[in-house]
N, C-alpha and C. Protein backbone atom coordinates (compact mmCIF):
# COMPACT_ATOMS: atom_id res chain seq x y z
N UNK A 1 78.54 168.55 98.14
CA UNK A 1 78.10 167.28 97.64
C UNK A 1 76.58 167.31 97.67
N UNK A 2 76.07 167.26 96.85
CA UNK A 2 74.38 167.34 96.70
C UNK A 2 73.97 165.38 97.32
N UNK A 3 72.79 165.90 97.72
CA UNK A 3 71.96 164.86 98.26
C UNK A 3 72.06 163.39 97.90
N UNK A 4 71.87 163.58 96.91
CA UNK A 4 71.49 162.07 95.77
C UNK A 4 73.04 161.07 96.06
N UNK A 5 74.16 162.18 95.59
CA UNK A 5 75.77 161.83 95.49
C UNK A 5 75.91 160.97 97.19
N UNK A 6 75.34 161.83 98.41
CA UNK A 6 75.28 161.41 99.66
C UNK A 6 74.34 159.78 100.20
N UNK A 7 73.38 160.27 99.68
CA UNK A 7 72.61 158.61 99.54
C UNK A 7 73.52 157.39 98.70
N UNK A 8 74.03 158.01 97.84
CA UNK A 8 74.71 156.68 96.91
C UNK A 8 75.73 155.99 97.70
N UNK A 9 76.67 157.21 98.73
CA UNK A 9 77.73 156.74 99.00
C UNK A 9 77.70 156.51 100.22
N UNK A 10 76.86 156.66 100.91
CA UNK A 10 75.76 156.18 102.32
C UNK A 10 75.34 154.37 102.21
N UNK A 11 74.57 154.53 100.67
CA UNK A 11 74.28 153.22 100.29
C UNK A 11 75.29 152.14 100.43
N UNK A 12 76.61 152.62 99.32
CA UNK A 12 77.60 151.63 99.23
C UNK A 12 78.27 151.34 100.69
N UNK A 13 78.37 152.24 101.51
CA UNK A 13 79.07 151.93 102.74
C UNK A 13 78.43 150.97 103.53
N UNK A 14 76.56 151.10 103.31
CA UNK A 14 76.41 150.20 104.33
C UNK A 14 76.36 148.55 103.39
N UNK A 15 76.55 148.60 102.68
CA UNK A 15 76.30 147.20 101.41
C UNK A 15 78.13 146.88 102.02
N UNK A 16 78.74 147.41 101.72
CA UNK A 16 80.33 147.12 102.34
C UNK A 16 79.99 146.54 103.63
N UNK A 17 79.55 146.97 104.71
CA UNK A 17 79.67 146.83 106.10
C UNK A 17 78.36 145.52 106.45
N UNK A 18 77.56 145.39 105.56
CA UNK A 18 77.09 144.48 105.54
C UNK A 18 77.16 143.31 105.25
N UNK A 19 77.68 143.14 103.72
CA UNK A 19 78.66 142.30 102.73
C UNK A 19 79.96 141.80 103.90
N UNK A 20 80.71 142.63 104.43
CA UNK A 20 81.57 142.32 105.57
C UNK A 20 81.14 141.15 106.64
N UNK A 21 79.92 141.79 107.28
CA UNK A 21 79.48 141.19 108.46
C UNK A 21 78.77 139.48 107.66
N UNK A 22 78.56 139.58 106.39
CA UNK A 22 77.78 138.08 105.81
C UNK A 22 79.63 137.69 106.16
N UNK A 23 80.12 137.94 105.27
CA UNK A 23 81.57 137.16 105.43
C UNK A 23 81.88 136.53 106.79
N UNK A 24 82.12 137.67 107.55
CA UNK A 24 82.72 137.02 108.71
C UNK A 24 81.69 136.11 109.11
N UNK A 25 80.36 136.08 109.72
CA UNK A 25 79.52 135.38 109.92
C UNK A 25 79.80 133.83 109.07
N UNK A 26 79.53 134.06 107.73
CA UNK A 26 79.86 132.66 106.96
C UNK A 26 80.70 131.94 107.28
N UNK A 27 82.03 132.84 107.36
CA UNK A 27 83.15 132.29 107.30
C UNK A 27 83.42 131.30 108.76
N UNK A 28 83.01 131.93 109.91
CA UNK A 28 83.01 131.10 110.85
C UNK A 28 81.97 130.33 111.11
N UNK A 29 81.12 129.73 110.15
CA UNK A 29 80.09 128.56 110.33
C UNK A 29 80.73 127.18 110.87
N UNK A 30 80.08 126.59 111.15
CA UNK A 30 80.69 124.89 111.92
C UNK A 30 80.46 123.94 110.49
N UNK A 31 81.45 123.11 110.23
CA UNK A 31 80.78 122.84 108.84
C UNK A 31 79.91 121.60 108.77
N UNK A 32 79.20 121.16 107.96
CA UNK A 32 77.99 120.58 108.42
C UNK A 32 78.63 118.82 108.60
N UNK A 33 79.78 118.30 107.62
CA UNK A 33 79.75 116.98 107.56
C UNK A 33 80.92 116.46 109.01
N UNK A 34 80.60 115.94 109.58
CA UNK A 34 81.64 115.26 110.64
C UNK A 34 82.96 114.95 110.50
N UNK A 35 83.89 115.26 110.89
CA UNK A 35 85.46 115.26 110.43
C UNK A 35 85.56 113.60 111.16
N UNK A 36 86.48 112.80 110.13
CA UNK A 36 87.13 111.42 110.80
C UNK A 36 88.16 111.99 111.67
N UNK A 37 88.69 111.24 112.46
CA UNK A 37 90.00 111.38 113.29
C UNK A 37 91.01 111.15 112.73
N UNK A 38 92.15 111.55 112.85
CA UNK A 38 93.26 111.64 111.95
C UNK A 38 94.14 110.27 112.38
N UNK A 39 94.88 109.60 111.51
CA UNK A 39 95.18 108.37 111.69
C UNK A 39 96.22 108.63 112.64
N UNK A 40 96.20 107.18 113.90
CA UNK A 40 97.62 107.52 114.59
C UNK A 40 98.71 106.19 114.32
N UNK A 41 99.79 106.01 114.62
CA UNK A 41 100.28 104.61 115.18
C UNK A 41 99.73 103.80 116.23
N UNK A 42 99.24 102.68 116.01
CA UNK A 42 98.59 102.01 117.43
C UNK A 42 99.98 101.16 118.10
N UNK A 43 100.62 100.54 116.82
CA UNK A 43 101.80 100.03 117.44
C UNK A 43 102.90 100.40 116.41
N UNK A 44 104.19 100.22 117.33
CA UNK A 44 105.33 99.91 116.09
C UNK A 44 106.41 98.78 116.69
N UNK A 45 107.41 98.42 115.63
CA UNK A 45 108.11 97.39 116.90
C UNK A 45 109.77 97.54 115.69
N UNK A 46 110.74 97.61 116.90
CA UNK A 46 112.11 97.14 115.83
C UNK A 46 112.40 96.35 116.41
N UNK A 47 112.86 95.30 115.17
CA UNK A 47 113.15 93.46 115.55
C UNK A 47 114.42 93.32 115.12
N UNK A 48 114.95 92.36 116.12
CA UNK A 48 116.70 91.69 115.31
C UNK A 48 115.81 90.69 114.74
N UNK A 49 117.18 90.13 114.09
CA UNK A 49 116.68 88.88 113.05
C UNK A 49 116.49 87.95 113.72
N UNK A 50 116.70 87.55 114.89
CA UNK A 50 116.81 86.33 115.76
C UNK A 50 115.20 86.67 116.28
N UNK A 51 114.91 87.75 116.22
CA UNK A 51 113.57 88.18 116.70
C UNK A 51 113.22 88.39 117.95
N UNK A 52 114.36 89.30 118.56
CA UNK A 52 113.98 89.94 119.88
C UNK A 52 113.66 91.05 119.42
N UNK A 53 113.06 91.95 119.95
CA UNK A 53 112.48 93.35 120.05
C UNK A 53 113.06 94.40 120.82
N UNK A 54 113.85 95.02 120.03
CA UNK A 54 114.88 95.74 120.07
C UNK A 54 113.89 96.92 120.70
N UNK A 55 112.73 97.60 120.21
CA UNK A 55 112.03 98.88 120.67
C UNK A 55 110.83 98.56 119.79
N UNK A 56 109.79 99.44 120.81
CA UNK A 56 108.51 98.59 120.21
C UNK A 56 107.28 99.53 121.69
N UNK A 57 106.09 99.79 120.66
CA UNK A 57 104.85 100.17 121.53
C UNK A 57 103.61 99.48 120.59
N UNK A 58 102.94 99.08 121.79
CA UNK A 58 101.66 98.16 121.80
C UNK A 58 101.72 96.68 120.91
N UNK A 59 103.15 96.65 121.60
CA UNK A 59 103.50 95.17 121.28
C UNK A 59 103.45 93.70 122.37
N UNK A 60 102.74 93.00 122.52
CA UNK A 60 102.56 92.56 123.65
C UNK A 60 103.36 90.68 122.87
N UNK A 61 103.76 90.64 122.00
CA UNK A 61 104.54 89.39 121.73
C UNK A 61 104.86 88.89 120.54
N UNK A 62 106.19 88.24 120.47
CA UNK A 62 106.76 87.66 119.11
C UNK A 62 107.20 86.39 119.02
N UNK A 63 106.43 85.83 118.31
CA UNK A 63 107.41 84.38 117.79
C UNK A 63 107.57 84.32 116.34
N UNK A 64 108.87 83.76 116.67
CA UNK A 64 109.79 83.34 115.36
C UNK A 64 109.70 82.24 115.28
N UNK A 65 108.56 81.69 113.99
CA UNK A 65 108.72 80.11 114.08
C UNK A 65 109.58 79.64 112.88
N UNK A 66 110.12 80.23 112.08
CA UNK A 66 110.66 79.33 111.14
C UNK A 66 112.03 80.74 110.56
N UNK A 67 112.85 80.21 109.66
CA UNK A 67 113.81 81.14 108.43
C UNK A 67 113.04 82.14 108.27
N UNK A 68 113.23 83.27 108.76
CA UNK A 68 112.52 84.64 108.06
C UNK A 68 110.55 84.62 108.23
N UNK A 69 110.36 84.36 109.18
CA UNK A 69 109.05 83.83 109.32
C UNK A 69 108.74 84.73 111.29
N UNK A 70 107.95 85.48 111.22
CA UNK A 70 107.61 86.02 112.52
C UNK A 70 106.39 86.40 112.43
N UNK A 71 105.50 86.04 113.66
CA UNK A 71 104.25 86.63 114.13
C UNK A 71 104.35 87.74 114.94
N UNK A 72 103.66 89.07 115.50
CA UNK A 72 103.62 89.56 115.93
C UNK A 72 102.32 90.17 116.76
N UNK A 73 101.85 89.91 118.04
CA UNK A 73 100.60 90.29 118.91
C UNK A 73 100.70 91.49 119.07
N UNK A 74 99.84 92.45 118.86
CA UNK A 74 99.58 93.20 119.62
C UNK A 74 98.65 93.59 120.65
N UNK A 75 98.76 94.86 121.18
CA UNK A 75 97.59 95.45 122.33
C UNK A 75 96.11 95.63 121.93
N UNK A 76 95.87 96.15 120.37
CA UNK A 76 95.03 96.79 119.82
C UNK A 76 94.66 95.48 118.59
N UNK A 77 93.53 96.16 117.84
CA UNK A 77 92.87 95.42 116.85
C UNK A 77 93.58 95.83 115.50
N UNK A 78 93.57 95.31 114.48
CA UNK A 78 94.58 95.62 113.39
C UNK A 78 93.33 95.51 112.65
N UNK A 79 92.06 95.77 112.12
CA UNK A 79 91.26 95.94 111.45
C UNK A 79 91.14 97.09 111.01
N UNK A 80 91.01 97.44 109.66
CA UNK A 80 91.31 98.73 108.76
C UNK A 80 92.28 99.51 109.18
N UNK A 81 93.38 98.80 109.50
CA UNK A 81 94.77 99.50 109.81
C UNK A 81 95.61 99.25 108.56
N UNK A 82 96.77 100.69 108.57
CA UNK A 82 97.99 99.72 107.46
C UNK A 82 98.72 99.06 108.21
N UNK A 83 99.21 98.52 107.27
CA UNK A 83 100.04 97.73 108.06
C UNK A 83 102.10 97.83 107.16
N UNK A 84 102.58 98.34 107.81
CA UNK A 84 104.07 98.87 107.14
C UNK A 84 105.19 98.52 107.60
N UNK A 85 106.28 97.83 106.65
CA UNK A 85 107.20 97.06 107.29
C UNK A 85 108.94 97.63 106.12
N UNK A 86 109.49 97.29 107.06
CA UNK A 86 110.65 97.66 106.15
C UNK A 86 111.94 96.61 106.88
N UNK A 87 112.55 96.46 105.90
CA UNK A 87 113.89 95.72 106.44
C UNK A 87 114.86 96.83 107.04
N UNK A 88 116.09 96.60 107.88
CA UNK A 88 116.50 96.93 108.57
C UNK A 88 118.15 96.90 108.41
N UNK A 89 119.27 97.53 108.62
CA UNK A 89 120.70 97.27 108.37
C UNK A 89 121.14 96.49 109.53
N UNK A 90 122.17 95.53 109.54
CA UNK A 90 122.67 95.09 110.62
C UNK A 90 123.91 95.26 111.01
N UNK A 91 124.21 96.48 111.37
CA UNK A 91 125.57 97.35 111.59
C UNK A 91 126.35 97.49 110.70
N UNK A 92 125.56 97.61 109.28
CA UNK A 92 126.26 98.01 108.44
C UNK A 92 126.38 96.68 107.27
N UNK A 93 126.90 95.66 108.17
CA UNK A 93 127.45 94.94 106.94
C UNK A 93 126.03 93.77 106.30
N UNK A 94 125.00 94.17 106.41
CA UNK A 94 123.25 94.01 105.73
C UNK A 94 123.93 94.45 104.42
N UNK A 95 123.25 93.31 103.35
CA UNK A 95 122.93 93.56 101.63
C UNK A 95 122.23 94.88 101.84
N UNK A 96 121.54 95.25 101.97
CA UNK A 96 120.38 96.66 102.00
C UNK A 96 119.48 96.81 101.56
N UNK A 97 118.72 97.77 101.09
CA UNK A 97 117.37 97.81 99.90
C UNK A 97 118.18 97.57 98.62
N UNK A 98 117.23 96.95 97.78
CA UNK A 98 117.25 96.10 96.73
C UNK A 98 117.42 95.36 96.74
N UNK A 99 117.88 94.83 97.14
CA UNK A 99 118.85 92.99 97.89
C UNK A 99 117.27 92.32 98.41
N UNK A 100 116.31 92.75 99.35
CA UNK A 100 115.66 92.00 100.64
C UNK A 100 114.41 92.67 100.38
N UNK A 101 113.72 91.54 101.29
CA UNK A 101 112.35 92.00 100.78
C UNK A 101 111.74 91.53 102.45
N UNK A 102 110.43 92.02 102.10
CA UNK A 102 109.15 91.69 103.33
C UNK A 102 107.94 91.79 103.50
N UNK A 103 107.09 91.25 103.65
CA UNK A 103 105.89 90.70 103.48
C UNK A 103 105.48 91.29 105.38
N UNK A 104 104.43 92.14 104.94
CA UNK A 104 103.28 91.79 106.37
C UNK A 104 102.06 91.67 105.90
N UNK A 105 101.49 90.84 106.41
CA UNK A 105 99.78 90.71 106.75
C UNK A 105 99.23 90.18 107.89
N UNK A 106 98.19 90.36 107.87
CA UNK A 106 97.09 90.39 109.26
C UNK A 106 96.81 88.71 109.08
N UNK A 107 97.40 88.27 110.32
CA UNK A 107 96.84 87.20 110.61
C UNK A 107 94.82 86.49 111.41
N UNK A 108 95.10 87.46 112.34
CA UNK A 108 93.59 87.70 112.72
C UNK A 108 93.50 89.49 113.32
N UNK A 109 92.63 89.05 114.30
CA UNK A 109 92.44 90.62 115.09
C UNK A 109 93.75 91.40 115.32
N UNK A 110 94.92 90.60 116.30
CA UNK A 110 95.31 91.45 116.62
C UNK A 110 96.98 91.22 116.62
N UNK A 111 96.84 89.97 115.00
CA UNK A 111 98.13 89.10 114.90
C UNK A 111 98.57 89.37 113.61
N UNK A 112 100.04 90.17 113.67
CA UNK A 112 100.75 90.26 112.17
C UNK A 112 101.40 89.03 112.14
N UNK A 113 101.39 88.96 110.73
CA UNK A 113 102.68 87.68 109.56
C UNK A 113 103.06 88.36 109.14
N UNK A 114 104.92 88.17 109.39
CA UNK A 114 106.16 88.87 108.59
C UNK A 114 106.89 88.04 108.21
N UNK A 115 107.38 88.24 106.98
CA UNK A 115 108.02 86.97 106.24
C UNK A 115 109.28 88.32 105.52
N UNK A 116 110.51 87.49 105.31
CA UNK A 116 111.85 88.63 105.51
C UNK A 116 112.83 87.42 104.37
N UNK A 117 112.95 88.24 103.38
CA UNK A 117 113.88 87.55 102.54
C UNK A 117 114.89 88.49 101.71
N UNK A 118 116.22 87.60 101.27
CA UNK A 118 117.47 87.94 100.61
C UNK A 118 117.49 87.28 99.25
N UNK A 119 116.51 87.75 98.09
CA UNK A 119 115.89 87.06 97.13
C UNK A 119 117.41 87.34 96.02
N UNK A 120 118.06 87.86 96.39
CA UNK A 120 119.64 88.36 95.55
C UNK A 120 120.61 87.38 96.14
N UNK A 121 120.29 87.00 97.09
CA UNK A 121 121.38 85.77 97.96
C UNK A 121 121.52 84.60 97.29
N UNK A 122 122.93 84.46 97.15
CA UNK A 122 123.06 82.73 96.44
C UNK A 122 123.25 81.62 97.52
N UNK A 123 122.57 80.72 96.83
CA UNK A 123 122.38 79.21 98.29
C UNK A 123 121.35 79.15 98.52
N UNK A 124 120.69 78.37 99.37
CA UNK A 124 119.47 77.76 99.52
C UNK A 124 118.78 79.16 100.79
N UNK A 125 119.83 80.70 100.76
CA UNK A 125 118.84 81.66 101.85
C UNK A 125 118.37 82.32 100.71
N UNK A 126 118.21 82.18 99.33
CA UNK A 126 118.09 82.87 98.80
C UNK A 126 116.51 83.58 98.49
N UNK A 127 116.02 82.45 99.42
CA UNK A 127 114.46 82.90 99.45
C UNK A 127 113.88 83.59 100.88
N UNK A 128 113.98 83.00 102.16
CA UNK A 128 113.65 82.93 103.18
C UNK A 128 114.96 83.19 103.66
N UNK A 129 114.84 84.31 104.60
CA UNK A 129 116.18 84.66 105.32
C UNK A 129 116.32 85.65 106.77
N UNK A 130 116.67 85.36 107.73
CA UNK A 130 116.38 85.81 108.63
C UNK A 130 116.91 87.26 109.19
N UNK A 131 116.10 88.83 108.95
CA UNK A 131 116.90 89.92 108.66
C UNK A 131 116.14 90.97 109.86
N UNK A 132 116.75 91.94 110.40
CA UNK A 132 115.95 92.26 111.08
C UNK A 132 115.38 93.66 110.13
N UNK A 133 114.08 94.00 111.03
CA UNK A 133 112.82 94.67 110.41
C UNK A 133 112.22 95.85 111.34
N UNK A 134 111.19 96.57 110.76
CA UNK A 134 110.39 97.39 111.75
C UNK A 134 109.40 97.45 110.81
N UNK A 135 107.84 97.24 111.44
CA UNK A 135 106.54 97.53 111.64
C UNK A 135 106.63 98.54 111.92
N UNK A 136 105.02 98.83 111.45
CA UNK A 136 104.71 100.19 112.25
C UNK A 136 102.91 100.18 111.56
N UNK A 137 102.45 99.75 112.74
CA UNK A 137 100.61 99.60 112.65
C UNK A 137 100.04 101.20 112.60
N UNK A 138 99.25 101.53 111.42
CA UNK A 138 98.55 103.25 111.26
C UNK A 138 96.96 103.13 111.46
N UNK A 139 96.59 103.36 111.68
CA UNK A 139 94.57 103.13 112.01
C UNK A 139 94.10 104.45 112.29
């Protein structure tokens, strides 16, 4: 192998081994913008319709003041949280999804409004109806 052929392929090896070492180096840089924290549950709660609290974390209280009408306290602040609710079967013999509906929103800091209806129901429950549910607070 003459000289020149030896420098070339001298050259490329160290451009490889160098090119290598930028990579790895790059590749494990810290990256510059600050990561948010990944969302957790602060609370969740499963309710009968009568509105006891069947199972439930960072729930500190419930009242049921009216037909399908419940507040809910919690431990924590509900500011830029979701807020997620779903109706619930009641051993089966519950209308189900499509039938019922539910409403949450933030009352203040640390107070949900749940409102629970059977909008397919004939008779005067057909609006407001008392069904059980589960929350579940994400922040």
């Amino acid at each position: 192998m003459n000289a020149s052929r030896k420098l070339v392929i001298g050259a490329a090896a160290l451009a490889l081994t160098v090119g290598g070492l930028v990579a790895v180096s790059s590749a494990s840089a810290e990256p510059r913008e600050a990561r948010q924290a990944a969302a957790v549950t602060t609370a969740w709660a499963k309710v009968a319709a009568n509105g006891q609290v069947l199972g439930g974390q960072g729930i500190t209280g419930i009242n049921k003041f009216g037909i399908g009408r419940y507040n809910i306290t919690t431990s924590s602040g509900l500011n830029g949280c979701a807020l997620l609710g779903t109706i619930n079967t009641n051993g089966g013999n519950d209308p189900g999804p499509g039938s019922s509906s539910i409403l949450v929103g933030q009352v203040n800091g640390n107070t949900l409004f749940i409102r629970t209806a059977t909008p397919s129901q004939p008779g005067s429950a057909a609006v407001d109806s008392d069904r059980p549910f589960s929350i579940n607070v994400v922040c």
